[in-house]
PDB file of N, CA and C in Angstrom:
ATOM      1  N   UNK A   1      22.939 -19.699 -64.071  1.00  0.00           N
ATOM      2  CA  UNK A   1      23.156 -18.341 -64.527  1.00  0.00           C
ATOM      3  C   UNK A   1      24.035 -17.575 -63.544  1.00  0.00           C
ATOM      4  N   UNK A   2      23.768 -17.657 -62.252  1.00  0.00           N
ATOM      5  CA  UNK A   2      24.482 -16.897 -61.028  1.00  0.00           C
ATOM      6  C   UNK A   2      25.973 -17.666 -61.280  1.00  0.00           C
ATOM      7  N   UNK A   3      26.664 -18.691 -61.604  1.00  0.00           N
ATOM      8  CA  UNK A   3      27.436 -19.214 -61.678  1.00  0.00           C
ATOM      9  C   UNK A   3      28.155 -18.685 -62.446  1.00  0.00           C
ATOM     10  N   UNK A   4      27.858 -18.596 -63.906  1.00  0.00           N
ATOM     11  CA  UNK A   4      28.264 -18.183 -65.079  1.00  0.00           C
ATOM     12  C   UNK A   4      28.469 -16.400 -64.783  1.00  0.00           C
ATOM     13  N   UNK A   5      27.620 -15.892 -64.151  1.00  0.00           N
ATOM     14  CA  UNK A   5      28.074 -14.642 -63.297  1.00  0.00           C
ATOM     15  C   UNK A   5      29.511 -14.317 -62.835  1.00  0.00           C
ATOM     16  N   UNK A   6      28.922 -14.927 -61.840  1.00  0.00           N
ATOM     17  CA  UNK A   6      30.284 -14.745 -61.304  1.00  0.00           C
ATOM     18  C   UNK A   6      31.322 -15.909 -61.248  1.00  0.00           C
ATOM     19  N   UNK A   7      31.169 -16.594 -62.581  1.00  0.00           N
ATOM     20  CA  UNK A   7      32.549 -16.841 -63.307  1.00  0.00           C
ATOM     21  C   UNK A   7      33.521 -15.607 -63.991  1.00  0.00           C
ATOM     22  N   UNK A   8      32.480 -15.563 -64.313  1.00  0.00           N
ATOM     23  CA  UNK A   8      32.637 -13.641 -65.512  1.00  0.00           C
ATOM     24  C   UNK A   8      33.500 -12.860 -64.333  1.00  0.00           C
ATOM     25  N   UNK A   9      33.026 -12.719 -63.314  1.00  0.00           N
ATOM     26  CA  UNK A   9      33.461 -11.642 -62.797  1.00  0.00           C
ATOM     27  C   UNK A   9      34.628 -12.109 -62.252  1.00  0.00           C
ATOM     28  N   UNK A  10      35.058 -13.253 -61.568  1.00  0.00           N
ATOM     29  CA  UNK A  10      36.282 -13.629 -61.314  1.00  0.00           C
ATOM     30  C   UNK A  10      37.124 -13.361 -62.289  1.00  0.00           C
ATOM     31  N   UNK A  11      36.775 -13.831 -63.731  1.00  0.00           N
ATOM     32  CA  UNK A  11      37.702 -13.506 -64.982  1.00  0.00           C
ATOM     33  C   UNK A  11      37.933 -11.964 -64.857  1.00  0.00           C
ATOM     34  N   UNK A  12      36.942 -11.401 -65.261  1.00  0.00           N
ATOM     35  CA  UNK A  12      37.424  -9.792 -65.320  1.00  0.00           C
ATOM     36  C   UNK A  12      38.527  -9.174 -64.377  1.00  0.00           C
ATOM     37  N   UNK A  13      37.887  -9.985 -62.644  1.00  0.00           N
ATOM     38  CA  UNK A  13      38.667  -8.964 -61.899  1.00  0.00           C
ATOM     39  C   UNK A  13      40.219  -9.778 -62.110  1.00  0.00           C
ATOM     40  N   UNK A  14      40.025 -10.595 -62.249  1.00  0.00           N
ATOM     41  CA  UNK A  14      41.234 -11.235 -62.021  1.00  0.00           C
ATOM     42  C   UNK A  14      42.630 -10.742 -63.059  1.00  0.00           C
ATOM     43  N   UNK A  15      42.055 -10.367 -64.516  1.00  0.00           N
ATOM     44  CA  UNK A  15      42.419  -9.959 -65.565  1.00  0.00           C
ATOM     45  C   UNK A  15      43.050  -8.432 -65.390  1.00  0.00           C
ATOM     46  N   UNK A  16      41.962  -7.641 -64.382  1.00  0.00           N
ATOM     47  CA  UNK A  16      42.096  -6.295 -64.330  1.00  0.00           C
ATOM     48  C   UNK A  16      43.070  -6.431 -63.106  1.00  0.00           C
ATOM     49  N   UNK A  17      42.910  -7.265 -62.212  1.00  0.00           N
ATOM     50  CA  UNK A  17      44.393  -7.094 -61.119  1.00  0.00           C
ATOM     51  C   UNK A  17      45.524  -6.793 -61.972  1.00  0.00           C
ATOM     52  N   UNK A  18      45.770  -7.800 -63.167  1.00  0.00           N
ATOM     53  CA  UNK A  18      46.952  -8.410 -63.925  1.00  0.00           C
ATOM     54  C   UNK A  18      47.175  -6.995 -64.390  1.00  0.00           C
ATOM     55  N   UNK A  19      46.150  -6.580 -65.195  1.00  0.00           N
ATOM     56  CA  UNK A  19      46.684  -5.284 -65.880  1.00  0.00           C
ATOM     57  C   UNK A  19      46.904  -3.826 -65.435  1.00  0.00           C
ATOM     58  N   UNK A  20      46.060  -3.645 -64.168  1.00  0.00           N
ATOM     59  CA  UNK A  20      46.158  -2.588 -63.155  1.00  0.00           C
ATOM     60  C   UNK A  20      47.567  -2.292 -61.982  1.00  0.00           C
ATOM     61  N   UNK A  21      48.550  -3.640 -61.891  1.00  0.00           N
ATOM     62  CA  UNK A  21      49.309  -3.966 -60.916  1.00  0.00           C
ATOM     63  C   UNK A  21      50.567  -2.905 -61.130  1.00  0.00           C
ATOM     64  N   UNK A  22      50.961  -2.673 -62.000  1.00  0.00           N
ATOM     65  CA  UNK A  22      52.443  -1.889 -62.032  1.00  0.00           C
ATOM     66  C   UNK A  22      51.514  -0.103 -62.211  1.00  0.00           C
ATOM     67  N   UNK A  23      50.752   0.443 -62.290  1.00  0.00           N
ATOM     68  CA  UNK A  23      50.742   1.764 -61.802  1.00  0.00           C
ATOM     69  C   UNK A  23      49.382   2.304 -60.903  1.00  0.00           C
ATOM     70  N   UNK A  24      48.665   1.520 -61.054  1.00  0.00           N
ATOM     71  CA  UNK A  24      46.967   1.793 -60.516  1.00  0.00           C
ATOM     72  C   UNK A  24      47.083   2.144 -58.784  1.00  0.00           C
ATOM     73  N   UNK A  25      46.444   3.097 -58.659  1.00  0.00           N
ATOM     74  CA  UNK A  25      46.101   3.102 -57.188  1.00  0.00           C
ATOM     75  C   UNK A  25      46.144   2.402 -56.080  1.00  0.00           C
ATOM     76  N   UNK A  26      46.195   2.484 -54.394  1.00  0.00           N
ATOM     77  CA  UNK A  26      46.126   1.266 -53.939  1.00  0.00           C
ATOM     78  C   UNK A  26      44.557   0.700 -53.599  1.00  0.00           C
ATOM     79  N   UNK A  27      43.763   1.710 -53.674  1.00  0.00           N
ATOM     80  CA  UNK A  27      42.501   1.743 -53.328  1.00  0.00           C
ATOM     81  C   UNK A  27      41.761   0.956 -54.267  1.00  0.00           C
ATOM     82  N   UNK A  28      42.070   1.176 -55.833  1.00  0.00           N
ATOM     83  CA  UNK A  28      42.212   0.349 -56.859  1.00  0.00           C
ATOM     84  C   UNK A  28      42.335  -1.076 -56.806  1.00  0.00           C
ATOM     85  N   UNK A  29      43.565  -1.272 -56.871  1.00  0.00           N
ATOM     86  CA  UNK A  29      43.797  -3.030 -56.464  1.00  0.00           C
ATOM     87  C   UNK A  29      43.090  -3.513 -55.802  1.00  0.00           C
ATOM     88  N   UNK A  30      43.364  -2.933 -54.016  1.00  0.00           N
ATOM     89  CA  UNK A  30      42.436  -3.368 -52.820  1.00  0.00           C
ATOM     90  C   UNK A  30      40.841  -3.837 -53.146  1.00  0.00           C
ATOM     91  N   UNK A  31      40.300  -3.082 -54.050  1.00  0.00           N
ATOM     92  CA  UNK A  31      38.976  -2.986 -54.473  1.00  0.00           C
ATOM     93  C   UNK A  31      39.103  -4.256 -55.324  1.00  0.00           C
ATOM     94  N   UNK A  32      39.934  -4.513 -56.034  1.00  0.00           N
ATOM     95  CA  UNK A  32      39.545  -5.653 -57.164  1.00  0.00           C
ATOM     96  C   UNK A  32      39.918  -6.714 -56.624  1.00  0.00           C
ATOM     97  N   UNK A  33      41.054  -6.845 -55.553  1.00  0.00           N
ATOM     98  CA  UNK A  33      41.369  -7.773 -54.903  1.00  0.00           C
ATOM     99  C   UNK A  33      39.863  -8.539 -54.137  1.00  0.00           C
ATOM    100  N   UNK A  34      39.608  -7.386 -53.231  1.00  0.00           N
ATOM    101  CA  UNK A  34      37.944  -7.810 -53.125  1.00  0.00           C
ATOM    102  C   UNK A  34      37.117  -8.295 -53.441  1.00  0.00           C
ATOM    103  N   UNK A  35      36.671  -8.439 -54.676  1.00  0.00           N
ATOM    104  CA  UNK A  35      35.910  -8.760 -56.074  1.00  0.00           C
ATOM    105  C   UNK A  35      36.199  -9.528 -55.944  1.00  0.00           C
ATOM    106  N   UNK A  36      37.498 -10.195 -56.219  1.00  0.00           N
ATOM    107  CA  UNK A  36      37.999 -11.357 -56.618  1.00  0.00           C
ATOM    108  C   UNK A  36      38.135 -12.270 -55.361  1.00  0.00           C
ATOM    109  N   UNK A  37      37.864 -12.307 -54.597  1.00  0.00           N
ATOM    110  CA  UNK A  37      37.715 -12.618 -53.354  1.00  0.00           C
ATOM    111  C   UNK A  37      36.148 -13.223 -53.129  1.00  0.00           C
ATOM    112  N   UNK A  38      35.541 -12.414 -53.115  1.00  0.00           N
ATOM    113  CA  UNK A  38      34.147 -12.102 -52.562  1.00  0.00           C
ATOM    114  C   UNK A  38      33.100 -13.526 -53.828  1.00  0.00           C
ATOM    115  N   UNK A  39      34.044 -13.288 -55.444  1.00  0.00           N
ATOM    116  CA  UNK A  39      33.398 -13.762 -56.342  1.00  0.00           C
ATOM    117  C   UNK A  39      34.286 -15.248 -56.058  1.00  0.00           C
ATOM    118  N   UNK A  40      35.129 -15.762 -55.913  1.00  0.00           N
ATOM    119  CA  UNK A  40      35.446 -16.890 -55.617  1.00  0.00           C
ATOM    120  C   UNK A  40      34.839 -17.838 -54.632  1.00  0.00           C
ATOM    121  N   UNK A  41      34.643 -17.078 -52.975  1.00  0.00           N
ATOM    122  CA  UNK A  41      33.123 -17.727 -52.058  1.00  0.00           C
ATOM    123  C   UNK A  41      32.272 -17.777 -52.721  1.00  0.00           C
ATOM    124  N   UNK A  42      31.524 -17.164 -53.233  1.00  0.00           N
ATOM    125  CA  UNK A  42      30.396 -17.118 -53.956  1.00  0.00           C
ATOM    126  C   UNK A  42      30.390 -18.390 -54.857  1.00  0.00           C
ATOM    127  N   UNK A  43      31.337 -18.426 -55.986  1.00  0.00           N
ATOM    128  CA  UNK A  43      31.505 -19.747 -56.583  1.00  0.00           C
ATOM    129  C   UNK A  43      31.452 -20.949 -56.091  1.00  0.00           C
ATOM    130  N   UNK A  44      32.360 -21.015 -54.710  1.00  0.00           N
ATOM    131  CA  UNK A  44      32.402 -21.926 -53.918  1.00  0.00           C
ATOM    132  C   UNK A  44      31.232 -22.442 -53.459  1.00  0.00           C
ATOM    133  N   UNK A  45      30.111 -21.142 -52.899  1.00  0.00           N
ATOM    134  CA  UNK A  45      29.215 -21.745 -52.755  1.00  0.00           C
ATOM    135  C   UNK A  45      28.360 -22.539 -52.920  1.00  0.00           C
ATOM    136  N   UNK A  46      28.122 -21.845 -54.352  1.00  0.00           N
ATOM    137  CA  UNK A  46      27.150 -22.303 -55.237  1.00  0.00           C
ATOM    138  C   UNK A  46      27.586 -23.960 -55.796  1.00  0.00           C
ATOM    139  N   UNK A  47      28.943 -23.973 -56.071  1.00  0.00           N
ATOM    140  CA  UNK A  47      29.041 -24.798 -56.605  1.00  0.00           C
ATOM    141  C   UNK A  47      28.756 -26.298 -55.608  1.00  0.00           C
ATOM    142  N   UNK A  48      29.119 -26.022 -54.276  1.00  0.00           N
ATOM    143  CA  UNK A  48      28.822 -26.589 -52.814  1.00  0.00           C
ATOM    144  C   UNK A  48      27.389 -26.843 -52.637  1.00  0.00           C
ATOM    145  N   UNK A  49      26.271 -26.208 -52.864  1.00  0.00           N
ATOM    146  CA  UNK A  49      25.077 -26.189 -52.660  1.00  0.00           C
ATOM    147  C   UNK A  49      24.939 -27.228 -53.837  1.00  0.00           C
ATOM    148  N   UNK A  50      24.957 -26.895 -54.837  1.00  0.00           N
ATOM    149  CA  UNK A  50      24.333 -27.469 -56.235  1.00  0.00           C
ATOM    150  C   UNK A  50      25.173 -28.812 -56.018  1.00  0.00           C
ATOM    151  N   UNK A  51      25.724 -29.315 -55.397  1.00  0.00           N
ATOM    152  CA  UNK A  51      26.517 -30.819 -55.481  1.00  0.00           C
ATOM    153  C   UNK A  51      25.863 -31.675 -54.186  1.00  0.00           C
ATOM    154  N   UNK A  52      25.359 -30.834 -53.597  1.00  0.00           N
ATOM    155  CA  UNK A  52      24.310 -31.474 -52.205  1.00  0.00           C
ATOM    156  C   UNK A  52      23.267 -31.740 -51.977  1.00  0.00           C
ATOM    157  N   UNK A  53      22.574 -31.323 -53.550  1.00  0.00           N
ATOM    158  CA  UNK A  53      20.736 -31.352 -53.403  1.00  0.00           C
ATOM    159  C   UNK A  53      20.444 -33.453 -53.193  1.00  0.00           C
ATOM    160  N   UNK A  54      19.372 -33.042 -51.825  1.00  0.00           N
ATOM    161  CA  UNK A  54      18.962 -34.736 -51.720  1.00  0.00           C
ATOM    162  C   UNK A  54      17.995 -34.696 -52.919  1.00  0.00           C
ATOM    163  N   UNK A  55      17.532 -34.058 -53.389  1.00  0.00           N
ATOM    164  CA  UNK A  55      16.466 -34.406 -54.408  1.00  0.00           C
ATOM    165  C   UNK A  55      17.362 -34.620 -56.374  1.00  0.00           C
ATOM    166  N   UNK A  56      18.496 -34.730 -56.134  1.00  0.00           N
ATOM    167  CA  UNK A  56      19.078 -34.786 -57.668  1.00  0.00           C
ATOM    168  C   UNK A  56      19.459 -36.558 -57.298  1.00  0.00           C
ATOM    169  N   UNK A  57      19.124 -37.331 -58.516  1.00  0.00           N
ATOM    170  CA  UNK A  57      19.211 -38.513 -59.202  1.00  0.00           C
ATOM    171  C   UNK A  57      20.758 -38.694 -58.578  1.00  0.00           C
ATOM    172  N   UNK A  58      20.734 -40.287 -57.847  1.00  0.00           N
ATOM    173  CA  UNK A  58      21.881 -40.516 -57.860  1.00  0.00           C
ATOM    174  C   UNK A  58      22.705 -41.482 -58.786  1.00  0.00           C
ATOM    175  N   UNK A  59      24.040 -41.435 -59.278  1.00  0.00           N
ATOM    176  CA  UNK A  59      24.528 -41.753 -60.242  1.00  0.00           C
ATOM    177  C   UNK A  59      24.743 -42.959 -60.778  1.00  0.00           C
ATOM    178  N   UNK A  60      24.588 -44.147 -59.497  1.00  0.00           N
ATOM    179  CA  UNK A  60      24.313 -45.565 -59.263  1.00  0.00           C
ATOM    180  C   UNK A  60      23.211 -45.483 -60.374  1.00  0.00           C
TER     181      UNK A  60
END
C-alpha cells in the first residue's frame, strides 16, 4: 500500500513539475521538486527492504 502511495505521488508531482514549469513560482517548483525527490528514496527504499526479507521463499 505505502508503495502504491508513493507511486501516486511521484506521478502527481512529477506531472505537476511538467505543468507548473513555464509560469509557477520558484518556491512552487522547489517544493515539488522536493516531493519528487523525497518520494523516489522512499520508493527506493521500500522497494530495497521488500527484496531482502531472509524470511521470503527462495526461488530455487
Amino acid at each position: 500500500m505505502l508503495i502504491w502511495s508513493a507511486l501516486a505521488a511521484a506521478l502527481l508531482s512529477g506531472l505537476t513539475l511538467g505543468l507548473l514549469s513555464d509560469g509557477a513560482p520558484e518556491w512552487a517548483i522547489q517544493t515539488v521538486e522536493l516531493v519528487t525527490v523525497v518520494t523516489v528514496f522512499v520508493l527506493v527504499c521500500l522497494v530495497e527492504t521488500a527484496g531482502s526479507r531472509p524470511d521470503k521463499p527462495s526461488s530455487r
